[in-house]
N, C-alpha and C. Protein backbone atom coordinates (compact mmCIF):
# COMPACT_ATOMS: atom_id res chain seq x y z
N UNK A 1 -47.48 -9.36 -4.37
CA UNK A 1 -46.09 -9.68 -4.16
C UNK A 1 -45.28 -9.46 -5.45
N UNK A 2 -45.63 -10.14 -6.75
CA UNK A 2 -44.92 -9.91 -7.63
C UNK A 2 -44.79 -8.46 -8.28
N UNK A 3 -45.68 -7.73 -7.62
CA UNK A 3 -46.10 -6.10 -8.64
C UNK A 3 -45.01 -5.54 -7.58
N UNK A 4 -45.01 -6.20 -6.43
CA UNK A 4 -44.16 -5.29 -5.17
C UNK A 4 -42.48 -5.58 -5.59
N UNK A 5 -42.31 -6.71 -6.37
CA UNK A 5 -40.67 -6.63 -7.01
C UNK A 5 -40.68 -6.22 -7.87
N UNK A 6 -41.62 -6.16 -8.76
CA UNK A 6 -41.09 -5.14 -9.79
C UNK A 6 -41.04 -3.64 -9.74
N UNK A 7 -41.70 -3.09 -8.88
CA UNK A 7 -41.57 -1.90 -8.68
C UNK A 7 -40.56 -1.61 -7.87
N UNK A 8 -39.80 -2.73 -6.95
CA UNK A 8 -38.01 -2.36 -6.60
C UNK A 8 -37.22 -2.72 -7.77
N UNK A 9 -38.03 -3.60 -8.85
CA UNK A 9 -36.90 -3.86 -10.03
C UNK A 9 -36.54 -2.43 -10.84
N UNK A 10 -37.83 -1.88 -11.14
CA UNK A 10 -38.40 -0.28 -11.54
C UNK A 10 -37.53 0.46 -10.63
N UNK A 11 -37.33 0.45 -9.15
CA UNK A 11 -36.30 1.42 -8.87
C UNK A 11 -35.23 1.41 -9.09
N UNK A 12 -34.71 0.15 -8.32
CA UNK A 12 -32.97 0.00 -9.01
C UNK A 12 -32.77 0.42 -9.83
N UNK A 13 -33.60 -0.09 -11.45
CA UNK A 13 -33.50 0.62 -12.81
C UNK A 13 -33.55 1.89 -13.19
N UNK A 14 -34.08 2.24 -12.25
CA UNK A 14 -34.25 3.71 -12.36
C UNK A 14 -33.06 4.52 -11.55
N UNK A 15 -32.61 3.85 -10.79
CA UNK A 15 -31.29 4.38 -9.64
C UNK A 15 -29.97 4.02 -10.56
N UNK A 16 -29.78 2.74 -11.18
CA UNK A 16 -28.54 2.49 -12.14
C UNK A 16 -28.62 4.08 -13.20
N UNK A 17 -29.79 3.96 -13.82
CA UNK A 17 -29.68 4.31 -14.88
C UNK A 17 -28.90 6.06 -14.12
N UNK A 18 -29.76 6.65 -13.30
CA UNK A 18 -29.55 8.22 -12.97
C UNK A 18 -28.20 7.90 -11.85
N UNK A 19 -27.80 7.31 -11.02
CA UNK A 19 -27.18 7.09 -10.00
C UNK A 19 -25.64 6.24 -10.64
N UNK A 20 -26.02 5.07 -10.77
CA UNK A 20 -24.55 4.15 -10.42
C UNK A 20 -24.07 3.87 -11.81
N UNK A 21 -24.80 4.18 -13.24
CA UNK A 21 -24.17 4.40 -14.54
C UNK A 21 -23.08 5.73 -14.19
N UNK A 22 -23.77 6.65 -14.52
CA UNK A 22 -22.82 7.74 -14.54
C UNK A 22 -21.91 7.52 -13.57
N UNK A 23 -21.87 6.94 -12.48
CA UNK A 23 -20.74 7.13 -11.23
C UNK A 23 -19.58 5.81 -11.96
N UNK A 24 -19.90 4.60 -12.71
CA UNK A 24 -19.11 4.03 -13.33
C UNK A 24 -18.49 4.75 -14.54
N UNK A 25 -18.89 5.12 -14.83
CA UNK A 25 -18.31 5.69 -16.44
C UNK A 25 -17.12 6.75 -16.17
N UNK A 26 -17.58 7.53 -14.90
CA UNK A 26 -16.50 8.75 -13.91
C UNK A 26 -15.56 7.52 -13.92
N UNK A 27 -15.35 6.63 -12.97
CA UNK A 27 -14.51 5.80 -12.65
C UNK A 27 -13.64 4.45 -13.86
N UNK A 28 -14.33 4.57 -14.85
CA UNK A 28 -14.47 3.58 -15.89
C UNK A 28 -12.42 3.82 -16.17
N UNK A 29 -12.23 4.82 -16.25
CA UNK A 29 -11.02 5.21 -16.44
C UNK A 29 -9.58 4.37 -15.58
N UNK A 30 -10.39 3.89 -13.90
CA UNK A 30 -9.30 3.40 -13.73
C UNK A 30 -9.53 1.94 -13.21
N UNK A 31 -11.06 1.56 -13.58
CA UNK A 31 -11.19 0.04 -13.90
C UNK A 31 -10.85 -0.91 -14.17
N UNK A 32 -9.27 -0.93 -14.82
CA UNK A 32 -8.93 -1.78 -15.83
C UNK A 32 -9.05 -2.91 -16.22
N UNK A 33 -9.68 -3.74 -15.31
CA UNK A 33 -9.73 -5.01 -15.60
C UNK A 33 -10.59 -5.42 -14.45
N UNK A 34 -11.85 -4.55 -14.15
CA UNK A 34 -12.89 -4.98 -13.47
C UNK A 34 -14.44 -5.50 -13.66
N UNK A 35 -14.83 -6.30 -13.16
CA UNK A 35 -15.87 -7.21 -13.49
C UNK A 35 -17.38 -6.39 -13.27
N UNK A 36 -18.49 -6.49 -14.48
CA UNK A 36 -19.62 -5.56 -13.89
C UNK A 36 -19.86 -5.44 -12.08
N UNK A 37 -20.05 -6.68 -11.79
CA UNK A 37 -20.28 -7.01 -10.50
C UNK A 37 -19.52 -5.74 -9.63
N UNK A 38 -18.17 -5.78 -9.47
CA UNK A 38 -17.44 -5.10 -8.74
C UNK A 38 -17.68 -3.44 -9.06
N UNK A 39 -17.71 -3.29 -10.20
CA UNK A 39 -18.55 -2.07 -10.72
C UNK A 39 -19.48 -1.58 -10.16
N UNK A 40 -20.79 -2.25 -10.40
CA UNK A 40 -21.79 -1.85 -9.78
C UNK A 40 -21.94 -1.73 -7.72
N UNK A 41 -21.18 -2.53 -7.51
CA UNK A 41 -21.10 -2.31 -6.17
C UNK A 41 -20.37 -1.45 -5.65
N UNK A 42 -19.25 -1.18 -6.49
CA UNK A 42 -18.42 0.25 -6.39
C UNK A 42 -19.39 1.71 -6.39
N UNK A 43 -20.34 1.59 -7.58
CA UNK A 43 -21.25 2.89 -7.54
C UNK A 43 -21.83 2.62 -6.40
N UNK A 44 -22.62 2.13 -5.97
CA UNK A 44 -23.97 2.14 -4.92
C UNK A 44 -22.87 2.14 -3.92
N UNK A 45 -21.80 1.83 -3.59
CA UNK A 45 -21.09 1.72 -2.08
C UNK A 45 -19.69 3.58 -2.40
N UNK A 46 -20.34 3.94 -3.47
CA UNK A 46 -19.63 5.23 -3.53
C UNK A 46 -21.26 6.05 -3.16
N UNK A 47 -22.13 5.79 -3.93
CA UNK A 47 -23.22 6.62 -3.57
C UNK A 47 -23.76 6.74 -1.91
N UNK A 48 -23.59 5.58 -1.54
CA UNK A 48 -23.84 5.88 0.06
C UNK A 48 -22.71 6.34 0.89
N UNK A 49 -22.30 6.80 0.22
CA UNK A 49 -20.89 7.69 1.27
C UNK A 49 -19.79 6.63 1.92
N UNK A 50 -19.87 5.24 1.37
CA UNK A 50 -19.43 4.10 1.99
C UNK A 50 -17.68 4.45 2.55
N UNK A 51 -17.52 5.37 1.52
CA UNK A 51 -15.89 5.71 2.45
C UNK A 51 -15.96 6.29 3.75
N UNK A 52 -16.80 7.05 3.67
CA UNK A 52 -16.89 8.36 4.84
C UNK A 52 -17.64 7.17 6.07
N UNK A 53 -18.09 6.43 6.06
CA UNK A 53 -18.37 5.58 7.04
C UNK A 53 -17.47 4.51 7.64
N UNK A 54 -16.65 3.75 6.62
CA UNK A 54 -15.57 3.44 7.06
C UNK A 54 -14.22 3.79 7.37
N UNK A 55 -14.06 5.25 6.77
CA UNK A 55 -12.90 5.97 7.39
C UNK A 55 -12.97 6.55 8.88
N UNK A 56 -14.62 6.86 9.33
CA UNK A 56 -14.69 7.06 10.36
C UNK A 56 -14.51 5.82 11.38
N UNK A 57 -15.15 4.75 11.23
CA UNK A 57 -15.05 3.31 11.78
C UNK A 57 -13.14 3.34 11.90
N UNK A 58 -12.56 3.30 10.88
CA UNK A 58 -11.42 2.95 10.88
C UNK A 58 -10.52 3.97 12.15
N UNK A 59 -10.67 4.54 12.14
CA UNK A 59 -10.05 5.98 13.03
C UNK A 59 -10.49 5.42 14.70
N UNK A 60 -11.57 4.62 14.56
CA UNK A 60 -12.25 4.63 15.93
C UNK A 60 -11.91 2.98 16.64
N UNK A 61 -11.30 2.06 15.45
CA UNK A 61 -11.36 0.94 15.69
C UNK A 61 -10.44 -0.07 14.68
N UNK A 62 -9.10 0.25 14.41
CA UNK A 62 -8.06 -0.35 13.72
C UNK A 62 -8.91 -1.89 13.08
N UNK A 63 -9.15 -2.37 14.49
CA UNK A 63 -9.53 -4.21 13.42
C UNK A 63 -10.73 -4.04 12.54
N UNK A 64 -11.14 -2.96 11.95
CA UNK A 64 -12.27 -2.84 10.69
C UNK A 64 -11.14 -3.47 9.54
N UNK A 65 -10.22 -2.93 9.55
CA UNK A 65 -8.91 -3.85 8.54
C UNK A 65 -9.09 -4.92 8.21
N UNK A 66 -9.17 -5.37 9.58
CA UNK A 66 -8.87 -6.61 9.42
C UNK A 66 -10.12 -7.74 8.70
N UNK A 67 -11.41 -7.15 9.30
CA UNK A 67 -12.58 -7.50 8.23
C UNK A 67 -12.62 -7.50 7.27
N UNK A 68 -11.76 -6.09 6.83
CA UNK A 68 -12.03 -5.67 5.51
C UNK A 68 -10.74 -7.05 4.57
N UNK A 69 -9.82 -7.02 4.88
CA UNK A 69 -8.97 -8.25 4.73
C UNK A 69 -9.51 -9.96 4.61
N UNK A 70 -9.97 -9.90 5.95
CA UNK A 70 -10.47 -11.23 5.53
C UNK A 70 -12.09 -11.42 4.85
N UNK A 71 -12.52 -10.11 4.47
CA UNK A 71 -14.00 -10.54 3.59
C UNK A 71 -13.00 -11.04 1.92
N UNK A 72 -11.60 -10.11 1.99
CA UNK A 72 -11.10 -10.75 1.13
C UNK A 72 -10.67 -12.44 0.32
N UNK A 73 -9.93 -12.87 1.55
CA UNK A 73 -10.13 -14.16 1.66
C UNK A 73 -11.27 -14.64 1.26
N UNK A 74 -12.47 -14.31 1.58
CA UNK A 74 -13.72 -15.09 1.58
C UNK A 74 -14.19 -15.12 0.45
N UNK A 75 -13.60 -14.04 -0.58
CA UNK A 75 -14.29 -14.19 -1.63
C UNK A 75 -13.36 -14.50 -3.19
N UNK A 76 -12.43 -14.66 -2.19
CA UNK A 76 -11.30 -15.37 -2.87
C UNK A 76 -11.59 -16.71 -3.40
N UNK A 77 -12.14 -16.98 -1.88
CA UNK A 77 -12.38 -18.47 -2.33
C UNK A 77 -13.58 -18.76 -3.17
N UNK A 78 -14.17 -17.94 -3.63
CA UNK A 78 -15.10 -18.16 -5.14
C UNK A 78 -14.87 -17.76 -5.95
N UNK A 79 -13.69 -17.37 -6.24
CA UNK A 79 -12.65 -16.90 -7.39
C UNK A 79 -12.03 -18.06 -8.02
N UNK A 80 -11.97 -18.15 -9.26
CA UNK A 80 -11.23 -19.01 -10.05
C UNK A 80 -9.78 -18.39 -10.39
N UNK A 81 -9.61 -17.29 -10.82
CA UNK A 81 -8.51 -16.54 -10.86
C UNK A 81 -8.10 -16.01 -9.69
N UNK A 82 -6.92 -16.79 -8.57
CA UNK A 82 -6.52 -16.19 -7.56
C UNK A 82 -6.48 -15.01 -7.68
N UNK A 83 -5.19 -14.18 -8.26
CA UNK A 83 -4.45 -12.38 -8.60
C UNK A 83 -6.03 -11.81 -9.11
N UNK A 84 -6.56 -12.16 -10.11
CA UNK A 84 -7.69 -11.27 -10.39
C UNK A 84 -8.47 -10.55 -9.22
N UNK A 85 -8.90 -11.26 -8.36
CA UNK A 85 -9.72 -11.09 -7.08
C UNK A 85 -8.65 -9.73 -6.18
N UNK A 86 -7.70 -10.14 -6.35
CA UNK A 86 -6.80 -9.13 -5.64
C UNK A 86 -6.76 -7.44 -6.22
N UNK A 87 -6.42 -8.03 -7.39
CA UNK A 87 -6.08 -6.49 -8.88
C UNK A 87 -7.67 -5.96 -8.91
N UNK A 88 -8.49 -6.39 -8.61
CA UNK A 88 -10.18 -6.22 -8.73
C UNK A 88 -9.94 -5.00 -7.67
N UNK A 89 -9.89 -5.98 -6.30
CA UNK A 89 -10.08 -5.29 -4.96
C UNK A 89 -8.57 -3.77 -5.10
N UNK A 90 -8.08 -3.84 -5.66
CA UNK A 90 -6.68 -3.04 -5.56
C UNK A 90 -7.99 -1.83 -6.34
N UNK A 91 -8.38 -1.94 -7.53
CA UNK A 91 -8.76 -0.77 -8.41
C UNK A 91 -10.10 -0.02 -7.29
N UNK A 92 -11.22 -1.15 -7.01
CA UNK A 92 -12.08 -0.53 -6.22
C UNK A 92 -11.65 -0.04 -4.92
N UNK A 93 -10.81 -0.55 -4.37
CA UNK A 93 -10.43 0.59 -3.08
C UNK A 93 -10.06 1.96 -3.44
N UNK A 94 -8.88 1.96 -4.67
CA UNK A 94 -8.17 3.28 -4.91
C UNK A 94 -9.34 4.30 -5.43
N UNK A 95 -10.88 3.45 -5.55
CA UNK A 95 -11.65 4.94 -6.14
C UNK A 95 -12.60 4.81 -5.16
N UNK A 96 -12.65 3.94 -3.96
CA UNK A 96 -13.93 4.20 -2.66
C UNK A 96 -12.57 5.30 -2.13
N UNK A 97 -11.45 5.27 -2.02
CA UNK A 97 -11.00 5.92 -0.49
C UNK A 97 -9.83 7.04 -1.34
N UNK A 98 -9.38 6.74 -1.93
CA UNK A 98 -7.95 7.52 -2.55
C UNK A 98 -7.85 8.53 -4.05
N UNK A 99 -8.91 8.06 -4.81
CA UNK A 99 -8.73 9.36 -5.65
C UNK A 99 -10.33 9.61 -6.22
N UNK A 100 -10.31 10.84 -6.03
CA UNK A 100 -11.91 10.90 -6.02
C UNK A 100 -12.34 11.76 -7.51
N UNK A 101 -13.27 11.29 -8.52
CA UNK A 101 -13.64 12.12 -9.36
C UNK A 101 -14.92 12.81 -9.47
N UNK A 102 -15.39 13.83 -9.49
CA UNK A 102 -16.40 14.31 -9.34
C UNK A 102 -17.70 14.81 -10.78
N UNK A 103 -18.73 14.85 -10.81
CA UNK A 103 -19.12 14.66 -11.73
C UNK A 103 -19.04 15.46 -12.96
N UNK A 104 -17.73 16.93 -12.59
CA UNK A 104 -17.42 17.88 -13.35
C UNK A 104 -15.77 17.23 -13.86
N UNK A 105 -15.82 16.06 -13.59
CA UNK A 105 -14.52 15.69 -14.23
C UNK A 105 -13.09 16.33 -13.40
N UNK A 106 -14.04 16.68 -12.04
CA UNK A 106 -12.72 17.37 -11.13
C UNK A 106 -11.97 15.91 -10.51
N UNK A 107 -10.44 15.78 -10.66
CA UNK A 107 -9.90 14.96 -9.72
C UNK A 107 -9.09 14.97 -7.98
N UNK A 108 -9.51 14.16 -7.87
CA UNK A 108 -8.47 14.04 -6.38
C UNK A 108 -7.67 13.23 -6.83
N UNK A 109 -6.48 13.24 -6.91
CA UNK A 109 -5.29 12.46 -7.20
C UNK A 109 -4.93 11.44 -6.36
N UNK A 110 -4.40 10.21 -6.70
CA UNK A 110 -3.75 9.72 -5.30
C UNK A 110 -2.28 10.23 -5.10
N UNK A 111 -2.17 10.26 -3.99
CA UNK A 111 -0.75 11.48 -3.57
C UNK A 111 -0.21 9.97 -2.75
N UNK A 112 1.44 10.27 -2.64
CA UNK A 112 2.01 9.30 -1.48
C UNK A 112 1.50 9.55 -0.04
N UNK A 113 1.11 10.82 -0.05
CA UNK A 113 0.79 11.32 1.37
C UNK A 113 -0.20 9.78 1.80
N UNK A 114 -1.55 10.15 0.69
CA UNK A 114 -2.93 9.83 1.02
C UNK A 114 -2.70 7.98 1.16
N UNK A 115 -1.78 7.51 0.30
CA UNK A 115 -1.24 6.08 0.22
C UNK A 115 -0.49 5.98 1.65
N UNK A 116 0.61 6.19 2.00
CA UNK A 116 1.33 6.27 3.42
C UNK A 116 0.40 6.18 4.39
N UNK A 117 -0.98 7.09 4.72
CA UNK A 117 -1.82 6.86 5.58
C UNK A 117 -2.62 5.94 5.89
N UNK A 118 -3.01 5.19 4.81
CA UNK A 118 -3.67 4.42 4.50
C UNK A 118 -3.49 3.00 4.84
N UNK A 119 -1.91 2.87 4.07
CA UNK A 119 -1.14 2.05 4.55
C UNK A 119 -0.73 1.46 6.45
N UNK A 120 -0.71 2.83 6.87
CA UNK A 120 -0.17 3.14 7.97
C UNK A 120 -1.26 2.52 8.96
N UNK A 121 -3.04 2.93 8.34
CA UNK A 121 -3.47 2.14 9.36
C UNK A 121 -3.59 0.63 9.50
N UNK A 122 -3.08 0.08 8.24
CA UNK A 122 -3.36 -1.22 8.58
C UNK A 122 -1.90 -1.90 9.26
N UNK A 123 -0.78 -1.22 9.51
CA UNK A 123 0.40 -1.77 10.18
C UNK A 123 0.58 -1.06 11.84
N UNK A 124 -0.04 0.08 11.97
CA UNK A 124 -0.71 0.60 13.25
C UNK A 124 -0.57 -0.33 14.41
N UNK A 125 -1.88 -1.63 14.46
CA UNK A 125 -1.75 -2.65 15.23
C UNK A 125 -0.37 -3.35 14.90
N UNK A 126 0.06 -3.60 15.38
CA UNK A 126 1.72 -4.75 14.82
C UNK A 126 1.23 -6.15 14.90
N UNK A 127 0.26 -6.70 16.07
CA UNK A 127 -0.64 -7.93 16.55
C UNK A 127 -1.23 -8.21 14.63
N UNK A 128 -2.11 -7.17 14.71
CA UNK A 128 -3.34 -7.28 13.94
C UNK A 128 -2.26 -7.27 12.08
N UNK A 129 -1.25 -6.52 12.27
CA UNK A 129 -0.46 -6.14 10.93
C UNK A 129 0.35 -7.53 10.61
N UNK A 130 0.88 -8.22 11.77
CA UNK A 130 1.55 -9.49 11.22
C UNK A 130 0.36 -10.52 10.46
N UNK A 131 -0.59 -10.53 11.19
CA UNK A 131 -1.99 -11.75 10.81
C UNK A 131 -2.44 -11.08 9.13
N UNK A 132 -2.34 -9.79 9.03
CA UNK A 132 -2.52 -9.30 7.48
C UNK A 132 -1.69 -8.93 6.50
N UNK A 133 -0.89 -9.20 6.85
CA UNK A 133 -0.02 -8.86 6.27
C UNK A 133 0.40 -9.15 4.62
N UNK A 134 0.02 -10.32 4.79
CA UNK A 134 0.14 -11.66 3.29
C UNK A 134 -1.00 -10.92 2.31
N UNK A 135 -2.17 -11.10 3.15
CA UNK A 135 -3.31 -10.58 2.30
C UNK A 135 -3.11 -8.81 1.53
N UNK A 136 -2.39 -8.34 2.55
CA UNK A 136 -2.38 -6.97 2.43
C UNK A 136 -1.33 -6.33 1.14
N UNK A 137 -0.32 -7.53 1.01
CA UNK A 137 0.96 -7.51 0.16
C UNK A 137 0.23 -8.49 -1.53
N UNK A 138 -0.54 -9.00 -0.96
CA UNK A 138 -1.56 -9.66 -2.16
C UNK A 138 -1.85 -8.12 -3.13
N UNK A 139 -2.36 -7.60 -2.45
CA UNK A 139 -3.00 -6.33 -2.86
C UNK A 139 -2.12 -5.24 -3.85
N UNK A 140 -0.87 -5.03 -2.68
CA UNK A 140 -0.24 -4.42 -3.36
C UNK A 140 0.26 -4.63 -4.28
N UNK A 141 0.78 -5.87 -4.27
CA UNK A 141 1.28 -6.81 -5.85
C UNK A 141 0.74 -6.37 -7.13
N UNK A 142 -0.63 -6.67 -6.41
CA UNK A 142 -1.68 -5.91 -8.03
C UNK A 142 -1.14 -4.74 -8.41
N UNK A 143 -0.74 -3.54 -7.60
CA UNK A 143 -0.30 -2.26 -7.96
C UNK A 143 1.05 -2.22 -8.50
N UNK A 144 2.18 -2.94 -7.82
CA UNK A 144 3.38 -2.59 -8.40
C UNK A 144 3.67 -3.63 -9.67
N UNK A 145 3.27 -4.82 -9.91
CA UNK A 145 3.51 -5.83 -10.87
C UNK A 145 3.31 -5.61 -12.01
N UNK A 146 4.23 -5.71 -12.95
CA UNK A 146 4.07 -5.41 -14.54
C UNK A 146 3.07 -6.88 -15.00
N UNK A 147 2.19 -5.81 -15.96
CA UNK A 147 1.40 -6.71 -16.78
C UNK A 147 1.27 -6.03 -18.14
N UNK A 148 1.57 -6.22 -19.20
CA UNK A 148 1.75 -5.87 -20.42
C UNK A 148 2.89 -4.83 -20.26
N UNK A 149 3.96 -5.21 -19.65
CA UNK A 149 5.12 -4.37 -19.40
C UNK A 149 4.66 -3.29 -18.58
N UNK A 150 3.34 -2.67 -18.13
CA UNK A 150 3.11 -1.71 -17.53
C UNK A 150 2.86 -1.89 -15.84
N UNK A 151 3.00 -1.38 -15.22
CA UNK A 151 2.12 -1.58 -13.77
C UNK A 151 0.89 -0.84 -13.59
N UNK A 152 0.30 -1.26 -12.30
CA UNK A 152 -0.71 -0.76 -12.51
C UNK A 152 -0.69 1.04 -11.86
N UNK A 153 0.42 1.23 -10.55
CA UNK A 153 0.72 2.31 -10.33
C UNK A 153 1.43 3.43 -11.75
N UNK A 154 2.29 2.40 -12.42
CA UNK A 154 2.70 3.26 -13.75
C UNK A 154 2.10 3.54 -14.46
N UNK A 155 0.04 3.06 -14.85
CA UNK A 155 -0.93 3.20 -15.28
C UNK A 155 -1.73 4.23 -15.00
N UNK A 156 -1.28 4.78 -13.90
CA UNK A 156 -2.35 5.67 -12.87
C UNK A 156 -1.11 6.90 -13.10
N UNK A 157 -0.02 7.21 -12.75
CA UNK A 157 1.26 7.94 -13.26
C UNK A 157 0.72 8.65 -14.76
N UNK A 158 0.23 7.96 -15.48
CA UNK A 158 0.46 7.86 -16.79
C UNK A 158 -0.69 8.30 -17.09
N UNK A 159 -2.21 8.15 -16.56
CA UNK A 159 -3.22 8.98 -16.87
C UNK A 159 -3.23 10.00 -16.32
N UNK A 160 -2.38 10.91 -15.09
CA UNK A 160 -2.94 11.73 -14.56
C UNK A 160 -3.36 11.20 -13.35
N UNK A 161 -3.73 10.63 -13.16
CA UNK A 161 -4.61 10.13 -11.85
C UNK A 161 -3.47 9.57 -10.12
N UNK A 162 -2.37 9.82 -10.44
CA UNK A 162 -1.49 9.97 -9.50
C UNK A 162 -0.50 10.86 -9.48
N UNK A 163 -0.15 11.23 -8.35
CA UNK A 163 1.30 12.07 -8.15
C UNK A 163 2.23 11.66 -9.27
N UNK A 164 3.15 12.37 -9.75
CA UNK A 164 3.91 12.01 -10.63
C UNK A 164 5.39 11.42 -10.06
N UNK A 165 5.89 11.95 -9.44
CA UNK A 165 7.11 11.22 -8.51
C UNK A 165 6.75 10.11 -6.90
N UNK A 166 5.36 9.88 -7.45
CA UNK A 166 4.95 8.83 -6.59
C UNK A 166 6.01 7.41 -6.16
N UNK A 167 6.32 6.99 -6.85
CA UNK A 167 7.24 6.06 -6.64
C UNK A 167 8.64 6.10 -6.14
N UNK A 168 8.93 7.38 -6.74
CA UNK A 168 10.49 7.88 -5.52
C UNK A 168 10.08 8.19 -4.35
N UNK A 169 9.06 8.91 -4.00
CA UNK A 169 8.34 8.69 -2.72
C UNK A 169 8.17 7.89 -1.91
N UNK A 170 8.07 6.89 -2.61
CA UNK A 170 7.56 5.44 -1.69
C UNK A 170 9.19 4.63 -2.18
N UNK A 171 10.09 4.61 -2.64
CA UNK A 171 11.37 4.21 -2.89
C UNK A 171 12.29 4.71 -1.79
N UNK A 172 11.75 6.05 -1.28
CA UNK A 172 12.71 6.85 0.11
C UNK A 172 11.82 6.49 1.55
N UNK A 173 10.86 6.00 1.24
CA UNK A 173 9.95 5.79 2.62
C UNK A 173 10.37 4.74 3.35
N UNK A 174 10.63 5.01 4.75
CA UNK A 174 11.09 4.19 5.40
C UNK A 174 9.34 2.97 5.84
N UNK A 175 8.57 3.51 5.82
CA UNK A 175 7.31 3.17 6.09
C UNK A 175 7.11 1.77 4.73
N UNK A 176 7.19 2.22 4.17
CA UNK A 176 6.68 1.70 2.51
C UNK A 176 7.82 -0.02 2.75
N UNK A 177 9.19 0.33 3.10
CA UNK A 177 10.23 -0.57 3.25
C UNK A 177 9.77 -1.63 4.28
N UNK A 178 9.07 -1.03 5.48
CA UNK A 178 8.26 -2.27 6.51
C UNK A 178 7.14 -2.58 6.05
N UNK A 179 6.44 -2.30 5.50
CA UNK A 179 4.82 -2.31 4.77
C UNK A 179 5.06 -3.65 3.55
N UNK A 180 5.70 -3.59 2.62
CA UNK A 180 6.09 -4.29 1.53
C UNK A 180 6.85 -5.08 1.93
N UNK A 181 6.12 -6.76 1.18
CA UNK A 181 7.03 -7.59 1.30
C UNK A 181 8.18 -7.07 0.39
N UNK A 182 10.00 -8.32 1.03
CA UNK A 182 10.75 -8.04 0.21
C UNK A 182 10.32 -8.02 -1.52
N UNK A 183 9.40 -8.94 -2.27
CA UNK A 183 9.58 -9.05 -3.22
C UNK A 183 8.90 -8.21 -4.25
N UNK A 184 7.46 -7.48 -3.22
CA UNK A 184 6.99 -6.09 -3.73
C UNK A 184 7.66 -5.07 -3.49
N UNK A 185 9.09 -4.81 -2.80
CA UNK A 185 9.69 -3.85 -3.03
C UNK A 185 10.63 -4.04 -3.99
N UNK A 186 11.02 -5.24 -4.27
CA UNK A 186 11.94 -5.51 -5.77
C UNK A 186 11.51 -4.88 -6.45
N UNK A 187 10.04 -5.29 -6.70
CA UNK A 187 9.30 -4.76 -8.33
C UNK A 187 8.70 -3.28 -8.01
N UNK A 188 8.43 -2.21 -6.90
CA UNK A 188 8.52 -1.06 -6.65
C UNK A 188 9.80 -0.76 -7.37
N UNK A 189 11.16 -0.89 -6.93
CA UNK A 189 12.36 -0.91 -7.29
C UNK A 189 12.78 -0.69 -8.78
N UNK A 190 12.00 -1.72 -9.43
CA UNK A 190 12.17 -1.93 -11.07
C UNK A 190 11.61 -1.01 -11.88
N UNK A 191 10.08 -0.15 -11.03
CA UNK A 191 9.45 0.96 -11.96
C UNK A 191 10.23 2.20 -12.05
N UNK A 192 11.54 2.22 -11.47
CA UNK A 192 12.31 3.33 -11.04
C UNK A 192 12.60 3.57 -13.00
């Protein structure tokens, strides 16, 4: 028994080291303020194709959202830092589903397009979009809210790693205007 865990301890170790190191260090760039934990589960849930399974789920069955929402909640509540848990979950989504780097340092950008869609499926249901809504504007907060005078979308602007007129984009979107609470479109508003 004990020779039989260490030789899954021996793999993992051996899978971090070739597998979910390098896939953090790609991503390390737009981490900013993420915890090993969320890290490492980011690699292994990027290495199993974890987007491509739930983008398909999602296409086939809107309330995956809503799971995906309230696993939020759930782990909220073992959070000591409310916003942290949110700004955590904001960075690891934008690199499971929205901008992809590859191990030649090639990027996928996040575009308004790829954000609008995204968005779009979780307000899709209107039932399912009012019940998430709070949680969902939690999220975004993390993105548009200045923290060291910067945001975190003006962070991503600013490396490269987003569209560059991203925010007039989403400033003319009629979509973005029902999606956002009033007070995350204030501070959308302010990065102008």
């Amino acid at each position: 028994m004990i020779i039989t865990q260490i030789e899954k301890f021996s793999q993992f170790q051996n899978e971090y080291l070739t597998k979910y190191k390098p896939q953090i260090k790609l991503y390390n760039q737009i981490f900013d303020d993420v915890s090993f934990k969320y890290k490492l589960a980011f690699a292994i849930m990027k290495d199993k194709k974890f987007s491509q399974v739930v983008n398909y789920e999602l296409e086939n069955n809107a309330f995956m959202y809503f799971l995906l929402l309230d696993s939020l909640d759930f782990v909220n509540r073992f959070s000591k830092d409310d916003n942290k848990i949110y700004y955590e979950s904001l960075q690891v989504y934008l690199g499971l589903f929205l901008i992809n780097i590859d191990s030649n340092n090639q990027v996928d950008i996040l575009t308004y397009d790829k954000l609008i869609e995204h968005l779009n499926m979780f307000s899709e249901n209107q039932e399912l979009f009012k019940r998430t809504k709070n949680d969902l504007n939690k999220i975004i907060n993390a993105l548009v809210i200045k923290r060291d005078d910067v945001s975190y979308l003006e962070y991503l602007v600013d490396i490269g790693l987003c569209e560059d007129d991203i925010i007039e984009k989403m400033l003319t979107s009629k979509d973005i205007k029902n999606i956002f609470t009033q007070e995350n479109y204030l501070l959308l508003e302010d990065l102008r």
